[in-house]
PDB file of N, CA and C in Angstrom:
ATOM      1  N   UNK A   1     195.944  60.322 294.649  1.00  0.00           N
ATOM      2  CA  UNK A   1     197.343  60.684 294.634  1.00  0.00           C
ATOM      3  C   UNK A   1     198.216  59.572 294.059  1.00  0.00           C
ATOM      4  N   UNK A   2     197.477  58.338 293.784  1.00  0.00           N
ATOM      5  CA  UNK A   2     198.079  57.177 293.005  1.00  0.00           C
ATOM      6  C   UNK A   2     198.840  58.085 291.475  1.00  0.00           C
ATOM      7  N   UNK A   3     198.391  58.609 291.340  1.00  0.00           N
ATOM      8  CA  UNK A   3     199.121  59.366 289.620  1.00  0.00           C
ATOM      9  C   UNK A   3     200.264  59.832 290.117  1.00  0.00           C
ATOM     10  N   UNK A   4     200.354  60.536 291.602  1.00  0.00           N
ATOM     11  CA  UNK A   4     201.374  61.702 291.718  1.00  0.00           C
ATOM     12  C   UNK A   4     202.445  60.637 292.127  1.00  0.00           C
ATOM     13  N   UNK A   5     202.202  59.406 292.824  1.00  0.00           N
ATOM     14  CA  UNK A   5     202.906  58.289 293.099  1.00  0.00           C
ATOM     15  C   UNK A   5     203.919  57.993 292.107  1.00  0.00           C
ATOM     16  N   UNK A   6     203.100  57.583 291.129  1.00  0.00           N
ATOM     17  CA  UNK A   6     203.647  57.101 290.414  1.00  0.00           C
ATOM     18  C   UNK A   6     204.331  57.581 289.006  1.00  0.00           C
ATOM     19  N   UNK A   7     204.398  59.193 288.706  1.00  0.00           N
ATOM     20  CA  UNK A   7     205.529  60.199 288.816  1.00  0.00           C
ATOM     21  C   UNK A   7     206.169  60.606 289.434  1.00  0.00           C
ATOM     22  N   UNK A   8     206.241  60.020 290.609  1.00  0.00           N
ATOM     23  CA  UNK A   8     207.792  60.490 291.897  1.00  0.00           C
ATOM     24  C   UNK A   8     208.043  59.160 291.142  1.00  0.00           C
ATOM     25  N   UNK A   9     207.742  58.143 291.081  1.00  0.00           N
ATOM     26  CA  UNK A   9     208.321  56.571 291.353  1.00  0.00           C
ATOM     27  C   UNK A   9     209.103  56.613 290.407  1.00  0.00           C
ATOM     28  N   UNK A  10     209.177  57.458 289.046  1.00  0.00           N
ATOM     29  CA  UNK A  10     209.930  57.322 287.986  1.00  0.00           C
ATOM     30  C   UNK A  10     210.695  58.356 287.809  1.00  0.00           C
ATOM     31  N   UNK A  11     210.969  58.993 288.765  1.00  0.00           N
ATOM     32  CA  UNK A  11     211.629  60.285 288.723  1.00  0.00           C
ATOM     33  C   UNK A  11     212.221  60.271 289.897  1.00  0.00           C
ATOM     34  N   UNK A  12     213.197  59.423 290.151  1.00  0.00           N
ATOM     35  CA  UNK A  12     213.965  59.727 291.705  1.00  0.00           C
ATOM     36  C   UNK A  12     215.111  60.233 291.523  1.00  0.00           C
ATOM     37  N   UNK A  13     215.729  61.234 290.060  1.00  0.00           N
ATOM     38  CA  UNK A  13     216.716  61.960 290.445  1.00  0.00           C
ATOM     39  C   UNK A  13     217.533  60.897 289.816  1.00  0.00           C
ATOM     40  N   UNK A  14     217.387  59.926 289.609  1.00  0.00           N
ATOM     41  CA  UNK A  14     218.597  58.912 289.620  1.00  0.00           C
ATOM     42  C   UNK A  14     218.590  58.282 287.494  1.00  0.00           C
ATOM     43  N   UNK A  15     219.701  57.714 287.122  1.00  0.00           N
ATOM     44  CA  UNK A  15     219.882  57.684 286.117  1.00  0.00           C
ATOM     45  C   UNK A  15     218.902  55.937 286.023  1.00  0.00           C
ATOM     46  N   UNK A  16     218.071  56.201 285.078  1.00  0.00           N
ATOM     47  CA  UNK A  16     217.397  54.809 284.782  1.00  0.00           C
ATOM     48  C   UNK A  16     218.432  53.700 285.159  1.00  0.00           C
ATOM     49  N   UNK A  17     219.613  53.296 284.646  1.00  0.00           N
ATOM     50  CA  UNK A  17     220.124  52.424 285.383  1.00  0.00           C
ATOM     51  C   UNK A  17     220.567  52.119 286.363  1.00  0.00           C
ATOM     52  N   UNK A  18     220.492  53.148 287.019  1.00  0.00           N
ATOM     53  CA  UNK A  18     221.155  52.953 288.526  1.00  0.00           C
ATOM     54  C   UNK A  18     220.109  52.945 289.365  1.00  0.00           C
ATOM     55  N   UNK A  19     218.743  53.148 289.059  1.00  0.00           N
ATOM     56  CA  UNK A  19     217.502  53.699 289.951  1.00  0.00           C
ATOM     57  C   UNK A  19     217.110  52.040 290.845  1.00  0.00           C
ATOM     58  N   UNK A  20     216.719  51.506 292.137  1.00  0.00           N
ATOM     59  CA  UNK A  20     216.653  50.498 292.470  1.00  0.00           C
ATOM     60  C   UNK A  20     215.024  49.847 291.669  1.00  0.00           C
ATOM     61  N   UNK A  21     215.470  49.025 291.476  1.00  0.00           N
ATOM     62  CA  UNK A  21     213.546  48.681 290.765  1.00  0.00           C
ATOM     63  C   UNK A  21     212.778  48.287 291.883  1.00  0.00           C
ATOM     64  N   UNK A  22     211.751  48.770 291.133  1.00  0.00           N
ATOM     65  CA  UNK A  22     210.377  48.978 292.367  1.00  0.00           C
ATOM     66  C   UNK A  22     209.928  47.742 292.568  1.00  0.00           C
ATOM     67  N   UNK A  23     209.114  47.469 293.482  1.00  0.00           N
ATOM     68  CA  UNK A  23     208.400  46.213 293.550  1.00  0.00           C
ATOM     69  C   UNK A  23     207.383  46.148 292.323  1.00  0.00           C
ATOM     70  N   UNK A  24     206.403  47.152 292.007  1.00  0.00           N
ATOM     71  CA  UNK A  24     205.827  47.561 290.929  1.00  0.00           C
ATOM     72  C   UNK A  24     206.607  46.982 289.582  1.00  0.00           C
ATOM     73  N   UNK A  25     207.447  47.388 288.944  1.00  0.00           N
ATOM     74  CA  UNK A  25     208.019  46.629 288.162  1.00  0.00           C
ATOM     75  C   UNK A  25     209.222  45.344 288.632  1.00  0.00           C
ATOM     76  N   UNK A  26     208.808  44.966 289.498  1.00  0.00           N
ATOM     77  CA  UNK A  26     208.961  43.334 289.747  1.00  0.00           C
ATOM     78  C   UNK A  26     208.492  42.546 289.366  1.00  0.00           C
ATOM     79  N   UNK A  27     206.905  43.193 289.960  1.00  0.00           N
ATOM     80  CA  UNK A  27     205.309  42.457 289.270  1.00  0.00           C
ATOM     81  C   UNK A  27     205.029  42.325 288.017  1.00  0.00           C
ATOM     82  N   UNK A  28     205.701  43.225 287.625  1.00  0.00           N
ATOM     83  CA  UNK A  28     205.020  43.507 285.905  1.00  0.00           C
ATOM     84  C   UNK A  28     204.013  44.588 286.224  1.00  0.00           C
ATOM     85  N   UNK A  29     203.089  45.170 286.753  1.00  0.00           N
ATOM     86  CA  UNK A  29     202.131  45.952 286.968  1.00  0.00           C
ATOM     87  C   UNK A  29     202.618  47.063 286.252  1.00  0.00           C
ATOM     88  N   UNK A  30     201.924  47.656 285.438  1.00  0.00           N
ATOM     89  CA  UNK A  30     201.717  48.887 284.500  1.00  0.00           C
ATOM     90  C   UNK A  30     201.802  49.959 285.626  1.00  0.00           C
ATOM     91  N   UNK A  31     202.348  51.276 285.389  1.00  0.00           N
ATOM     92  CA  UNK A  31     201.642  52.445 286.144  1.00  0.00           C
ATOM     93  C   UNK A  31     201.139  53.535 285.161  1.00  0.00           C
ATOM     94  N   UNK A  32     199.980  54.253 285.846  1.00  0.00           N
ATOM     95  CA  UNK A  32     199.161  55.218 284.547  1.00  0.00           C
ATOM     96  C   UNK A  32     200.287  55.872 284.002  1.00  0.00           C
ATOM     97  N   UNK A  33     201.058  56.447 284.417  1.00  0.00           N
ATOM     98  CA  UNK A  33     202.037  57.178 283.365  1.00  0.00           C
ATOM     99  C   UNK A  33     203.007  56.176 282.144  1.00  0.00           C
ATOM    100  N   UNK A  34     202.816  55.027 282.386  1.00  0.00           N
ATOM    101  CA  UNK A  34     203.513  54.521 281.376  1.00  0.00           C
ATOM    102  C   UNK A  34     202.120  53.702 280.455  1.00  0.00           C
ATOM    103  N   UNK A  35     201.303  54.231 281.060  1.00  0.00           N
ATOM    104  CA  UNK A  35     200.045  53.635 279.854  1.00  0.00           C
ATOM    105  C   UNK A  35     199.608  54.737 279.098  1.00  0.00           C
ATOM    106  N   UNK A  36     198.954  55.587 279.913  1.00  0.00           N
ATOM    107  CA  UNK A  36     198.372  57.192 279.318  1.00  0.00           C
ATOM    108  C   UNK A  36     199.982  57.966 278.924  1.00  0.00           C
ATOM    109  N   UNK A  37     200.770  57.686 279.083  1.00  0.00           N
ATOM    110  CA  UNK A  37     201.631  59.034 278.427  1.00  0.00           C
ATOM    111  C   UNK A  37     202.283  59.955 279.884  1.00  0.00           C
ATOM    112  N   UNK A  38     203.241  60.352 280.164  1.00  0.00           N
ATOM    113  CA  UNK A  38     203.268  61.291 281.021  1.00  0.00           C
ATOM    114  C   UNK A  38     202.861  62.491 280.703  1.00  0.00           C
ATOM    115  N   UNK A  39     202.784  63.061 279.826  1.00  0.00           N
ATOM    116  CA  UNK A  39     202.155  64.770 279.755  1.00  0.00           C
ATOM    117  C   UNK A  39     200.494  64.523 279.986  1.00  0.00           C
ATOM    118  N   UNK A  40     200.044  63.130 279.889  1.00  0.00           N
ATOM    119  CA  UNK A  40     198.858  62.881 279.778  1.00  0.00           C
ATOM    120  C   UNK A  40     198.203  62.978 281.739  1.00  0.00           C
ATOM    121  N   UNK A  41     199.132  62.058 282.000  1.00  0.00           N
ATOM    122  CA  UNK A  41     199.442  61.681 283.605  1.00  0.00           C
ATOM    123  C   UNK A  41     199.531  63.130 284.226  1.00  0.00           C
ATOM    124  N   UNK A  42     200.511  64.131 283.730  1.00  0.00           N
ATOM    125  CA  UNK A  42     200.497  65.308 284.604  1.00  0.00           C
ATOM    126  C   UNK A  42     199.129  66.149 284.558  1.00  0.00           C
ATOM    127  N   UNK A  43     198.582  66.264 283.067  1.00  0.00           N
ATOM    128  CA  UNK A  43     197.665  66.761 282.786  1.00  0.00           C
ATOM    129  C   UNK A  43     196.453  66.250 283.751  1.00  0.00           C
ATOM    130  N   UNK A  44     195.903  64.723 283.646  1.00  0.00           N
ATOM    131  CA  UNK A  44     195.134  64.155 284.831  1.00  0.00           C
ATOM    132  C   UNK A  44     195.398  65.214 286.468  1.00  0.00           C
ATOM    133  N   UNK A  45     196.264  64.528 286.694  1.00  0.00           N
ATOM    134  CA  UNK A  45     196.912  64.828 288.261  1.00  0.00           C
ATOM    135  C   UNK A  45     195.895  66.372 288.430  1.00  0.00           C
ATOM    136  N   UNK A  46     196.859  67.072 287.252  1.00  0.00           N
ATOM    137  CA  UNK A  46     196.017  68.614 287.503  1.00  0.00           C
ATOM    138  C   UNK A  46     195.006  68.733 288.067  1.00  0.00           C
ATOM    139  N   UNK A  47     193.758  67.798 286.920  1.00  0.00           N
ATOM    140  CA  UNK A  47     192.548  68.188 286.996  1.00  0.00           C
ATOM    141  C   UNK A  47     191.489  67.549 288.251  1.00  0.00           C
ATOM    142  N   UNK A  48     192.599  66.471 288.742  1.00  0.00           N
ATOM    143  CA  UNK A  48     192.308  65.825 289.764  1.00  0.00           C
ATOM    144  C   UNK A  48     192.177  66.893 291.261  1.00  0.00           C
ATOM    145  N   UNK A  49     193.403  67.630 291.013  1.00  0.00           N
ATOM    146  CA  UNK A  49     193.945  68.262 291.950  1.00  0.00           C
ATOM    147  C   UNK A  49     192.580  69.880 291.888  1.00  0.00           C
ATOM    148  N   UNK A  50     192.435  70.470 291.087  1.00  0.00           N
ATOM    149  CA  UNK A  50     191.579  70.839 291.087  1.00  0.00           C
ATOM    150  C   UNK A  50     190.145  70.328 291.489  1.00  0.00           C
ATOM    151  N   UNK A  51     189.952  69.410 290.954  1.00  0.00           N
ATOM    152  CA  UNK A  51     188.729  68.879 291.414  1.00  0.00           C
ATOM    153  C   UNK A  51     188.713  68.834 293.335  1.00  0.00           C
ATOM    154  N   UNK A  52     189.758  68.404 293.506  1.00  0.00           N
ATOM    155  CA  UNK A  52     189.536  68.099 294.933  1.00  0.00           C
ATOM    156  C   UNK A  52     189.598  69.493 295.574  1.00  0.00           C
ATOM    157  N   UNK A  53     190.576  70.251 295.477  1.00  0.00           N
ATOM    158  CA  UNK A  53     190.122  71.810 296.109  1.00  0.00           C
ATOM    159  C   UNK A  53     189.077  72.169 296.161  1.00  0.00           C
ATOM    160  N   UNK A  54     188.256  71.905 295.297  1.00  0.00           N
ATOM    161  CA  UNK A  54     186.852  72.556 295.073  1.00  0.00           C
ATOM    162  C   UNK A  54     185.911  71.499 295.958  1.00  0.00           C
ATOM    163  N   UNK A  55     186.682  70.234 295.911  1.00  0.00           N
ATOM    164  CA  UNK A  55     185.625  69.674 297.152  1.00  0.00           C
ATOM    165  C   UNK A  55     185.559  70.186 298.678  1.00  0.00           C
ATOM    166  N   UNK A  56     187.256  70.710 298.826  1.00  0.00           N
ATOM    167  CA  UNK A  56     187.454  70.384 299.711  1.00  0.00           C
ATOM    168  C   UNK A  56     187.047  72.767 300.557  1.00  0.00           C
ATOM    169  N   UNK A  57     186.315  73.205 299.331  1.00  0.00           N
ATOM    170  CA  UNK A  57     185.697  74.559 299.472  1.00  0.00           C
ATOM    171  C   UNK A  57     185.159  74.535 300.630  1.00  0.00           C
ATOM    172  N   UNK A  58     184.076  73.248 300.486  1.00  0.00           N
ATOM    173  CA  UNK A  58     182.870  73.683 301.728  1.00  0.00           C
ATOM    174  C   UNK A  58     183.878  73.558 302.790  1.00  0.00           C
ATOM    175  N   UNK A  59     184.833  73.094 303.189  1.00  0.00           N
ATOM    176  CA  UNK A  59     184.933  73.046 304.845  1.00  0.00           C
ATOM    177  C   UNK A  59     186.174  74.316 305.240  1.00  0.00           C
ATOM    178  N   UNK A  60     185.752  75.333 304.037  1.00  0.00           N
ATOM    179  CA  UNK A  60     186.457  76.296 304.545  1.00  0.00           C
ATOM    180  C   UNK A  60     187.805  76.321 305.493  1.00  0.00           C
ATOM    181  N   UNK A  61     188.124  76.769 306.591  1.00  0.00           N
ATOM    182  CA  UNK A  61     189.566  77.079 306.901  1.00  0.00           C
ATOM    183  C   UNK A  61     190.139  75.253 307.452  1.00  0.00           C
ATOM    184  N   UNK A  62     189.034  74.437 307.589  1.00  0.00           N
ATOM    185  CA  UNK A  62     188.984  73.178 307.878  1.00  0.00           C
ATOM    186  C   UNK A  62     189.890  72.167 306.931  1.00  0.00           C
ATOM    187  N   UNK A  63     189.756  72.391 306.250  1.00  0.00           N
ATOM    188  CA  UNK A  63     190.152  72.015 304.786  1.00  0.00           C
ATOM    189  C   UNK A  63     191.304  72.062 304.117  1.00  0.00           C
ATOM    190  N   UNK A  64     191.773  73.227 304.946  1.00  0.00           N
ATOM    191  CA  UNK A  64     193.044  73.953 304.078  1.00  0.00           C
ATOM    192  C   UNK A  64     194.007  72.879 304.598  1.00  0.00           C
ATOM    193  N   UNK A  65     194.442  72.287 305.481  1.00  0.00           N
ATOM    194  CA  UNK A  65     195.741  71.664 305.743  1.00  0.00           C
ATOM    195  C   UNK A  65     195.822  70.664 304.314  1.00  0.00           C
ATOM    196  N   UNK A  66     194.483  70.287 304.651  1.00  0.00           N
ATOM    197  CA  UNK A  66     194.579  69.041 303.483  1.00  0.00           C
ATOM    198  C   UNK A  66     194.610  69.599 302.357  1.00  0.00           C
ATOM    199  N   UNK A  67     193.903  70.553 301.921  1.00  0.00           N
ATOM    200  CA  UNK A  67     194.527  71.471 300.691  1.00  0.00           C
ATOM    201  C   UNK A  67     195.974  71.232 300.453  1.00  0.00           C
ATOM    202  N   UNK A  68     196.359  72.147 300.942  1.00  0.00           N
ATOM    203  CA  UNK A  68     198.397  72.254 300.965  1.00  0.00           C
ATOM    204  C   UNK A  68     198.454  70.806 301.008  1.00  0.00           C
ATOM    205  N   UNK A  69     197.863  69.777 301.204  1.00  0.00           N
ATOM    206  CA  UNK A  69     199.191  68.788 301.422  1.00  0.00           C
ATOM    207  C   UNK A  69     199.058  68.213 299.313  1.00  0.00           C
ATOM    208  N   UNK A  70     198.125  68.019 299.719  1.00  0.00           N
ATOM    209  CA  UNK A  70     197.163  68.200 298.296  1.00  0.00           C
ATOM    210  C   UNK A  70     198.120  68.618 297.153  1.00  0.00           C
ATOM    211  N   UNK A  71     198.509  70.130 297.264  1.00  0.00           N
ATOM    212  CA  UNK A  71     199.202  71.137 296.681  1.00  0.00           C
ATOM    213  C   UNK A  71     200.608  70.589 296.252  1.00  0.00           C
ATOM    214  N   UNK A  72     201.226  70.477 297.525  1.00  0.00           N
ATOM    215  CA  UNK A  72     202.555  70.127 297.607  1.00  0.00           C
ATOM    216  C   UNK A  72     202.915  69.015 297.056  1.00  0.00           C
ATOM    217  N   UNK A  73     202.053  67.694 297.180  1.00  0.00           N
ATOM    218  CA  UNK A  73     202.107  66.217 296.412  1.00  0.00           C
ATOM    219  C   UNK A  73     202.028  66.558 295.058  1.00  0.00           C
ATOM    220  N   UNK A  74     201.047  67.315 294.454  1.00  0.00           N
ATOM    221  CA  UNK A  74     201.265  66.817 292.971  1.00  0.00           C
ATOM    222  C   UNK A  74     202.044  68.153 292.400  1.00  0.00           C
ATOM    223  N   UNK A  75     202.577  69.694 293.133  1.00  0.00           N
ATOM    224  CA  UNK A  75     203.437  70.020 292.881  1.00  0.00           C
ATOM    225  C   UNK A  75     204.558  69.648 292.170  1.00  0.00           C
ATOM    226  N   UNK A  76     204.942  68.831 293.963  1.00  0.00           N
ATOM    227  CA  UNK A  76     206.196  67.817 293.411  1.00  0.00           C
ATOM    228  C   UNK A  76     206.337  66.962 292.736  1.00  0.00           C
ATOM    229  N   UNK A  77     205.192  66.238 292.505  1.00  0.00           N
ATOM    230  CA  UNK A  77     205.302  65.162 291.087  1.00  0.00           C
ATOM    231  C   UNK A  77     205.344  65.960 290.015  1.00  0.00           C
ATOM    232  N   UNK A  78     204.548  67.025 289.326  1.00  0.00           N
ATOM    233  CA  UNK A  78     204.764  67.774 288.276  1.00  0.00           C
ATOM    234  C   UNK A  78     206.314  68.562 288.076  1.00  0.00           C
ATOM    235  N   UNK A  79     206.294  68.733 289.336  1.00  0.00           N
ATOM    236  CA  UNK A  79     208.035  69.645 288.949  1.00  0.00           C
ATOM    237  C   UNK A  79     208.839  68.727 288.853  1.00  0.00           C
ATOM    238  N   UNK A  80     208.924  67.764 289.334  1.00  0.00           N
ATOM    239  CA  UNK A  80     209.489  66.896 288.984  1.00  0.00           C
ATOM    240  C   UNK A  80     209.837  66.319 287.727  1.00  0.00           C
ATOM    241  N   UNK A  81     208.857  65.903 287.559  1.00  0.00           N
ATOM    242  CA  UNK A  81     208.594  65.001 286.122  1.00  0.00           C
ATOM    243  C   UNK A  81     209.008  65.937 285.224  1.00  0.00           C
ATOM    244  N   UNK A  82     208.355  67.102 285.488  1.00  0.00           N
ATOM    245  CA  UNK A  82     208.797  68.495 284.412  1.00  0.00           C
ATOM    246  C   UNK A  82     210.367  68.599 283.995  1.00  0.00           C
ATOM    247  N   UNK A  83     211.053  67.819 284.836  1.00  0.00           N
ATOM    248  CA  UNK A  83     212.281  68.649 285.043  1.00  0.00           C
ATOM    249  C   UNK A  83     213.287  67.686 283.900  1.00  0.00           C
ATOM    250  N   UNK A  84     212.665  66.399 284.147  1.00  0.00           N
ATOM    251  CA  UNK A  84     213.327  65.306 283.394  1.00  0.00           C
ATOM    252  C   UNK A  84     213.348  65.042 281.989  1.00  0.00           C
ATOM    253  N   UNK A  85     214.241  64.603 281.437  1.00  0.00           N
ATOM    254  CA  UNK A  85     214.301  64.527 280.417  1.00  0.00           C
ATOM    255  C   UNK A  85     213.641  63.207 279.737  1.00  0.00           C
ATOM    256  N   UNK A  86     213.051  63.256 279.138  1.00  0.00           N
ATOM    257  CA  UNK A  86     212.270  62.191 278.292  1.00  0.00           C
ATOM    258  C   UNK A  86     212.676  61.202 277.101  1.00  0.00           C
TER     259      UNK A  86
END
């Protein structure tokens, strides 16, 4: 969920200059969306997100909470990110 992180982290709604800077870019530390590309980053997330549903098959009705939460995290990073202008 480090990807979906770090498309909320750049997408808080707020105008690049006014946004508070992260500790992350304090450090200097890169995040995957500003290395791979964001359409690249959402695209990942996806397939990530898929992948893990399908792990998370075998434990049947067991599973599902963590499913949805699953769901809802990179939801919201994708709608998000989706929403912004580039």
């Amino acid at each position: 969920m480090q990807i979906a992180g770090d498309l909320l982290d750049g997408n808080a709604g707020v105008a690049v200059e006014k946004r508070p800077e992260s500790s992350r870019m304090k450090r200097k530390k890169a995040a995957y969306p500003s290395v791979v590309g964001v359409v690249t980053a959402r695209e990942r997330l996806a397939e990530l997100l898929q992948l893990s549903l399908r792990e998370l098959d075998g434990f049947e009705l067991r599973g599902e909470p963590l499913a949805a939460i699953a769901r809802y995290i990179v939801g919201r990073a994708i709608h998000l990110d989706a929403a912004r202008p580039h």
